[in-house]
N, C-alpha and C. Protein backbone atom coordinates (compact mmCIF):
# COMPACT_ATOMS: atom_id res chain seq x y z
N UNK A 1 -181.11 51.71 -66.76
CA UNK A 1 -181.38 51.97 -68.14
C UNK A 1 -182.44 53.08 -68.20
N UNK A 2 -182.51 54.29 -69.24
CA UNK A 2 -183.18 55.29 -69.18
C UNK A 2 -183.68 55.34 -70.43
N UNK A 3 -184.48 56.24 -71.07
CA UNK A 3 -184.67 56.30 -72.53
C UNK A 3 -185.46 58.11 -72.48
N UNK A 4 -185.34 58.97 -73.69
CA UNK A 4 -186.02 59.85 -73.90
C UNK A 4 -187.09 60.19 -73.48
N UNK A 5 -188.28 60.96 -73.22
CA UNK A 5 -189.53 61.08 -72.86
C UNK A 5 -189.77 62.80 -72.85
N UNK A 6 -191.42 62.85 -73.17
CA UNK A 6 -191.84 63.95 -72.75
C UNK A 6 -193.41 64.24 -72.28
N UNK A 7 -193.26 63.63 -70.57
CA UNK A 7 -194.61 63.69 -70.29
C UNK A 7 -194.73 64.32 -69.28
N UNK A 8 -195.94 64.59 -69.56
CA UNK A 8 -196.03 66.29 -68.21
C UNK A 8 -196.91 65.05 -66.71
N UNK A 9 -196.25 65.65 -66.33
CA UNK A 9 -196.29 65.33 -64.68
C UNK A 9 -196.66 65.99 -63.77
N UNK A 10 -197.24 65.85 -62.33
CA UNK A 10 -198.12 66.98 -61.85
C UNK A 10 -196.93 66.62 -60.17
N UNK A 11 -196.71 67.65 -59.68
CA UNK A 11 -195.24 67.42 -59.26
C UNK A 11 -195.63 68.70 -57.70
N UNK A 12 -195.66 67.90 -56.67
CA UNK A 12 -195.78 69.16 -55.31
C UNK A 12 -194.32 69.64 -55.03
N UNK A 13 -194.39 70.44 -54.95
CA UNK A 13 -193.55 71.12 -54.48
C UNK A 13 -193.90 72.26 -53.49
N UNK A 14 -192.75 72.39 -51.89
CA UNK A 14 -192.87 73.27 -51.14
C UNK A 14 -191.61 74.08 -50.63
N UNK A 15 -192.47 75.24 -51.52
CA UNK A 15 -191.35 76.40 -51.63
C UNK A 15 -191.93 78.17 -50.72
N UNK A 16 -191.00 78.44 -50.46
CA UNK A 16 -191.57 79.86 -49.54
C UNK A 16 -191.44 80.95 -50.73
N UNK A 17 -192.41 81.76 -50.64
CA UNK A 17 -192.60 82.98 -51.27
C UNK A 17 -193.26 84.17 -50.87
N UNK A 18 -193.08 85.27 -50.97
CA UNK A 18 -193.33 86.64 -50.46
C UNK A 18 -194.75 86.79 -51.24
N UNK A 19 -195.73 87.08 -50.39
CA UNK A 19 -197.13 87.37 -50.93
C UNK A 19 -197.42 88.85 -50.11
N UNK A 20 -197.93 89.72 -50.91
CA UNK A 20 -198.55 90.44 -50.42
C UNK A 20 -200.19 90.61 -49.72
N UNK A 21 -200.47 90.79 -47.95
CA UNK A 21 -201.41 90.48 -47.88
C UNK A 21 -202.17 92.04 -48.01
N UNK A 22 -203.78 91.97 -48.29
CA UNK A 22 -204.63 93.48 -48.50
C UNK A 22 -205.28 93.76 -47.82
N UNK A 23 -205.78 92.75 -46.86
CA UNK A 23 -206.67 93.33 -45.77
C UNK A 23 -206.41 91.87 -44.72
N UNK A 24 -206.36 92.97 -43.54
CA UNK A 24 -206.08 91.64 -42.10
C UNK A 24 -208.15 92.23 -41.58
N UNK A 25 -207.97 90.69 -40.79
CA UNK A 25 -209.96 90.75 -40.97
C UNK A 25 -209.53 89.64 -39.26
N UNK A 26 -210.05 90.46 -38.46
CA UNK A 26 -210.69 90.12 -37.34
C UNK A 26 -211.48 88.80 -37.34
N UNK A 27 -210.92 87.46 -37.03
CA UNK A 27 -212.10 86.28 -37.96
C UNK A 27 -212.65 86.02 -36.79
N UNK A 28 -212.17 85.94 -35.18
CA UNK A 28 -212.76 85.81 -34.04
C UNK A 28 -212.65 85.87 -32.80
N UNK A 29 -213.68 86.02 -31.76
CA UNK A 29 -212.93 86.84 -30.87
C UNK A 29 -213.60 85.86 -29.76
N UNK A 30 -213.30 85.29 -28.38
CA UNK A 30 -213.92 85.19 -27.32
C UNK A 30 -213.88 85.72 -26.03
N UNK A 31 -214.96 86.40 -25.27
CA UNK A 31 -214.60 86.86 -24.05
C UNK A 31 -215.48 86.31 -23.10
N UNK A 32 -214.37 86.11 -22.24
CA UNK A 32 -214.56 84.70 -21.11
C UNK A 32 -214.28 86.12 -19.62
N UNK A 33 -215.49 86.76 -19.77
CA UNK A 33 -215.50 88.03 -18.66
C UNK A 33 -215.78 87.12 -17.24
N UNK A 34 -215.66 86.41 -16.61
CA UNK A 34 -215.40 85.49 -15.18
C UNK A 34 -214.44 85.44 -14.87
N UNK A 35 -213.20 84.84 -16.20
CA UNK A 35 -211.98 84.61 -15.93
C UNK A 35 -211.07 85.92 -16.32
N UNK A 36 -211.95 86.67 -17.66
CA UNK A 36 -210.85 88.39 -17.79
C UNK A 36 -210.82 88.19 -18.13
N UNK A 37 -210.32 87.27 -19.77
CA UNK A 37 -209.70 87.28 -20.73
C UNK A 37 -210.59 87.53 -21.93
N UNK A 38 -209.79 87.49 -23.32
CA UNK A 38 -210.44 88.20 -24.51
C UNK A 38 -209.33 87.01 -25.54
N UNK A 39 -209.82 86.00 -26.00
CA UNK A 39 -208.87 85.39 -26.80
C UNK A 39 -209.53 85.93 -28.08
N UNK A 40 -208.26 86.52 -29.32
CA UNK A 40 -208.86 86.78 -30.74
C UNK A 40 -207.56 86.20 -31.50
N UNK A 41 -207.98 86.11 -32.72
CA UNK A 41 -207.43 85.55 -33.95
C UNK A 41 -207.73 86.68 -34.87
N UNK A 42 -206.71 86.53 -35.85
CA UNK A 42 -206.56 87.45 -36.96
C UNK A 42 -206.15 87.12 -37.98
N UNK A 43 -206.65 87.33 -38.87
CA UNK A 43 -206.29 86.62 -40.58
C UNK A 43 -204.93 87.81 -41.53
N UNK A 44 -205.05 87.31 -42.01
CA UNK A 44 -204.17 88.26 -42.95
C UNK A 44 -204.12 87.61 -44.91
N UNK A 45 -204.78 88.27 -45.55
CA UNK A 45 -205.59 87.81 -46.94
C UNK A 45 -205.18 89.27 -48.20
N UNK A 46 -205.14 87.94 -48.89
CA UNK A 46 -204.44 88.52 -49.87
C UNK A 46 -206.05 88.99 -51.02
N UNK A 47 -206.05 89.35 -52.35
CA UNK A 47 -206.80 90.67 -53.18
C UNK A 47 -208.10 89.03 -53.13
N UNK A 48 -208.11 88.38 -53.08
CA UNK A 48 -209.44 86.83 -53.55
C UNK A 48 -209.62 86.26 -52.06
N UNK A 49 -209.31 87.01 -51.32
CA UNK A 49 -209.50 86.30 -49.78
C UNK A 49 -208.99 84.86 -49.11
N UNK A 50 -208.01 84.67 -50.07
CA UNK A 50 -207.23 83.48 -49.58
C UNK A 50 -206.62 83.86 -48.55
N UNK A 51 -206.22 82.66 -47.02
CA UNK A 51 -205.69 83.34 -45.92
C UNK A 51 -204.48 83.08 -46.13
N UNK A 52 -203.51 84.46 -46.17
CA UNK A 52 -201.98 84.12 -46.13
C UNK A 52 -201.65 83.48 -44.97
N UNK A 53 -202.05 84.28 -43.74
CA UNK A 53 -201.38 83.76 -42.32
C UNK A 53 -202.63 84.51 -41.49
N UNK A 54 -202.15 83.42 -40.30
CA UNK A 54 -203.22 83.92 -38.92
C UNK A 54 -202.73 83.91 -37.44
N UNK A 55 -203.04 84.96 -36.35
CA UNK A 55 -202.62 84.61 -35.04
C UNK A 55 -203.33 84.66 -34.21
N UNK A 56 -203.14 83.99 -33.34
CA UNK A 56 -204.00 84.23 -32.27
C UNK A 56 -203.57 84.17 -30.78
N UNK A 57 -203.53 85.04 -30.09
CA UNK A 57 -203.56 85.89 -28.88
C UNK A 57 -204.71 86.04 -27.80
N UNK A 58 -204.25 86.36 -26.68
CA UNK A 58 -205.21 86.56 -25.52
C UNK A 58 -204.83 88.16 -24.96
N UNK A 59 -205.77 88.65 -24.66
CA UNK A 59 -206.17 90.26 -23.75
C UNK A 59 -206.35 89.68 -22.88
N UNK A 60 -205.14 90.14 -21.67
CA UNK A 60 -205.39 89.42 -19.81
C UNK A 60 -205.00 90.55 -19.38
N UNK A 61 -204.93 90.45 -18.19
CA UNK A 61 -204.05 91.33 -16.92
C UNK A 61 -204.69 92.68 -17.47
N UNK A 62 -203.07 93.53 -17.24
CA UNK A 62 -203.49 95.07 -17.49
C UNK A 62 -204.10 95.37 -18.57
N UNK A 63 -203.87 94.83 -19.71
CA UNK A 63 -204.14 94.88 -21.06
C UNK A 63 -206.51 94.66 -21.25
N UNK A 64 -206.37 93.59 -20.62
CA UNK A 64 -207.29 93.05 -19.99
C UNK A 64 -208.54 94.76 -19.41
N UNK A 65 -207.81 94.86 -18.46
CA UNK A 65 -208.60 96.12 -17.99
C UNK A 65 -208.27 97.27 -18.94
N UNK A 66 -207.86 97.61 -19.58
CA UNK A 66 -207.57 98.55 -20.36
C UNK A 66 -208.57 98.47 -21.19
N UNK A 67 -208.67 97.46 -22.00
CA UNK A 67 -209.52 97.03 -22.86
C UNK A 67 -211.53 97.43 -22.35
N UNK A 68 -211.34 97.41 -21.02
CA UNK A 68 -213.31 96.94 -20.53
C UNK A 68 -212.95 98.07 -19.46
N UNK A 69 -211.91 99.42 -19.91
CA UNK A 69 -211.99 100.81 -19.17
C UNK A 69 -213.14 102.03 -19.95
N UNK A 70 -213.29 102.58 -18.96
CA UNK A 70 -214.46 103.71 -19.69
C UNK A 70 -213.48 104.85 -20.66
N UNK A 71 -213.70 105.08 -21.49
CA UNK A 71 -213.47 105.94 -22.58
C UNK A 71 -211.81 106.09 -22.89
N UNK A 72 -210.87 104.69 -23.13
CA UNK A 72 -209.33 104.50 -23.21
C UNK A 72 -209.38 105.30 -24.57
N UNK A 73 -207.95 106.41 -24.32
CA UNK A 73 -207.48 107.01 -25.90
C UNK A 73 -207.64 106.44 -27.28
N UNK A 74 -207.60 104.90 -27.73
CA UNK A 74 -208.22 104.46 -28.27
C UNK A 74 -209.82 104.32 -28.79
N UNK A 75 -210.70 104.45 -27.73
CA UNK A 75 -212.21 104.38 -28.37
C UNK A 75 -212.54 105.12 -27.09
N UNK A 76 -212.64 106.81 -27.22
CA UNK A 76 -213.01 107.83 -26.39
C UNK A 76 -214.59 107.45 -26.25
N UNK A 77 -215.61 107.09 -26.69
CA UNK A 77 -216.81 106.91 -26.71
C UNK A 77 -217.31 105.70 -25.85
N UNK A 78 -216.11 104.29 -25.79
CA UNK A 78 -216.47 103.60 -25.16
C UNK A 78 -216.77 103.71 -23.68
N UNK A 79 -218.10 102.85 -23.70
CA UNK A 79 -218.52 102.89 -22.03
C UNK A 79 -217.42 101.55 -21.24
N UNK A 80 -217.59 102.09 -19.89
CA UNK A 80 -216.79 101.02 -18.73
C UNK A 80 -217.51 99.51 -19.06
N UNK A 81 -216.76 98.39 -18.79
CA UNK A 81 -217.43 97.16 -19.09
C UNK A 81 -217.86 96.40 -20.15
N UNK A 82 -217.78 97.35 -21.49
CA UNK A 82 -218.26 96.94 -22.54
C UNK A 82 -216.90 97.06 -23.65
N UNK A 83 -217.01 96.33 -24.91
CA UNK A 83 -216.33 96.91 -26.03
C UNK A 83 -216.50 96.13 -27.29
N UNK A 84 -216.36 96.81 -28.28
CA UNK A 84 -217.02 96.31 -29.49
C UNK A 84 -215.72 95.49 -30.64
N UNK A 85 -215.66 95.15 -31.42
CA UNK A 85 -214.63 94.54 -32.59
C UNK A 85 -213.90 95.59 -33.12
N UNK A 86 -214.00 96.57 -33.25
CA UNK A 86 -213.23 97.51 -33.80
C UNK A 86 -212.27 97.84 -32.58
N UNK A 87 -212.73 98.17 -31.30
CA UNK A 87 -211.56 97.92 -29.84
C UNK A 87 -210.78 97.35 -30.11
N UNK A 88 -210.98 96.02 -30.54
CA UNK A 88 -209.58 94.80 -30.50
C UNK A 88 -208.77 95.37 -31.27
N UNK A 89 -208.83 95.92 -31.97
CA UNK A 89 -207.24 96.65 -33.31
C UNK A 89 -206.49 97.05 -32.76
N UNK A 90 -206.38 97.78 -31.42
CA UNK A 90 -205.66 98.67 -30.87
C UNK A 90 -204.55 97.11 -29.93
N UNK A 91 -205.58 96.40 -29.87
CA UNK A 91 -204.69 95.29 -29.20
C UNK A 91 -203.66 94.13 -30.09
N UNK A 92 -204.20 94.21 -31.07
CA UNK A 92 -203.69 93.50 -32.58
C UNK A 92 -202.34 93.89 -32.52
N UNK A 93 -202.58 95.57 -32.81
CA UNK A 93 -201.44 96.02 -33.16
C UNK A 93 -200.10 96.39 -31.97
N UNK A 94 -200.68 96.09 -30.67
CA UNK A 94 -199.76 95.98 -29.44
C UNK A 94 -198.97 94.82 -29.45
N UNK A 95 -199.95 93.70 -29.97
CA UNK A 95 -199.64 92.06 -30.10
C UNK A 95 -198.24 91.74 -31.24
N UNK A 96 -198.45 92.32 -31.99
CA UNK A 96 -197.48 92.57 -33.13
C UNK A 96 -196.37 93.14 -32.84
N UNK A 97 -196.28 94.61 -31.99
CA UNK A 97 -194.89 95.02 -31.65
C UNK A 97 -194.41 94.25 -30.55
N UNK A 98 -195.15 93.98 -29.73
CA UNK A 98 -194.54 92.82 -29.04
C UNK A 98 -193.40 91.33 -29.66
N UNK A 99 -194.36 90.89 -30.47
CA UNK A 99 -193.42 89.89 -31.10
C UNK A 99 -192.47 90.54 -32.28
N UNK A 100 -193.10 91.26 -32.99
CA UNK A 100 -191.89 91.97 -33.58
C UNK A 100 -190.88 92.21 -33.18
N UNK A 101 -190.31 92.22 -31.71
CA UNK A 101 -189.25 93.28 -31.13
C UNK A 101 -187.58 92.53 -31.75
């Protein structure tokens, strides 16, 4: 048995939708220089800084030395052994065509 009604209801629903994100933001990085590696994460945020999506990846092996080489085409200024947060972009965006393929 049913009858008429009109009451508002608060109702979840999970649905996929296309967001545009405005700025991807470096949220953190660790380097574990004993073992070589460089684990970072990356956000991806839309215009109020809500996080659309995030990944996170490791810098090993060749990639690894590339990264802690003296002055790579990427950051001509950098010294051998060292590298700063703005370095990692160049690896972000390696990380990406990789899984992109």
């Amino acid at each position: 048995m049913e009858r008429p009604t009109n009451q508002q209801v608060t109702v979840i629903r999970e649905m996929e939708v296309i967001q545009t994100a405005n700025r991807e933001k470096i949220s953190a990085w660790h380097h574990e220089g004993e073992e070589r590696y460089v684990e970072v994460r990356t956000e991806l945020r839309d215009l109020h800084g809500l996080v659309l999506n995030s990944i996170s990846f490791r810098i090993e092996g060749e990639e690894y030395e590339l990264l802690m080489s003296d002055r790579p085409e990427f950051s001509p200024n950098k010294p051998k052994g060292d590298f700063s947060g703005s370095d990692l972009w160049h690896f972000v965006d390696l990380y990406k065509e990789r899984i992109n393929r």
